[in-house]
Protein backbone atom coordinates (compact mmCIF):
# COMPACT_ATOMS: atom_id res chain seq x y z
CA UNK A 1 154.99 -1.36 -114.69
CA UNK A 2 152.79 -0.53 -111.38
CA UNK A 3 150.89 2.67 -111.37
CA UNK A 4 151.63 5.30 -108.59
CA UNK A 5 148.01 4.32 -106.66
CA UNK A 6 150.01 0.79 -105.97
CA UNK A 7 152.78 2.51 -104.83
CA UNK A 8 151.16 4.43 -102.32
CA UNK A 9 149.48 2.12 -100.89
CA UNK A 10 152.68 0.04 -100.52
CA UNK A 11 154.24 3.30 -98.92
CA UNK A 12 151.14 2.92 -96.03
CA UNK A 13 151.75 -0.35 -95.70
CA UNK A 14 155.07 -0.08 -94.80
CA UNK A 15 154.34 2.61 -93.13
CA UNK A 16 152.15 1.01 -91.14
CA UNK A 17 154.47 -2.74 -91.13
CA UNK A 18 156.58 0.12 -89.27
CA UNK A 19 154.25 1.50 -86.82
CA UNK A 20 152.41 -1.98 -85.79
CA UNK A 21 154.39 -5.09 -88.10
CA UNK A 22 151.32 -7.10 -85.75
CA UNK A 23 148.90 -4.81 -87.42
CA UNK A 24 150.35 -4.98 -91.06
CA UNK A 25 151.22 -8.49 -91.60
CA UNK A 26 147.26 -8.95 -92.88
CA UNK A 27 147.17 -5.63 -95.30
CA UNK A 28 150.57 -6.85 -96.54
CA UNK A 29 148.37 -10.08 -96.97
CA UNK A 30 145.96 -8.77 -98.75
CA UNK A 31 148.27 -6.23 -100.78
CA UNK A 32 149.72 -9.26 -102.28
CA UNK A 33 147.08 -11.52 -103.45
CA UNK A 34 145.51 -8.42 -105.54
């Protein structure tokens, strides 16, 4: 199960893959080899 801190940062990164996908394609990046 992920804890809510995960979860919010997934909601900004979306957030952000929204905004800019340009700009969030390398936090998504990094989001997913934690």
């Amino acid at each position: 199960m992920k804890s809510r801190p995960f979860w919010d940062e997934f909601a900004e990164v979306a957030m952000q893959r929204l905004v800019g996908p340009n700009e969030g394609d390398p936090v998504l990046v990094l989001a997913d080899t934690r």
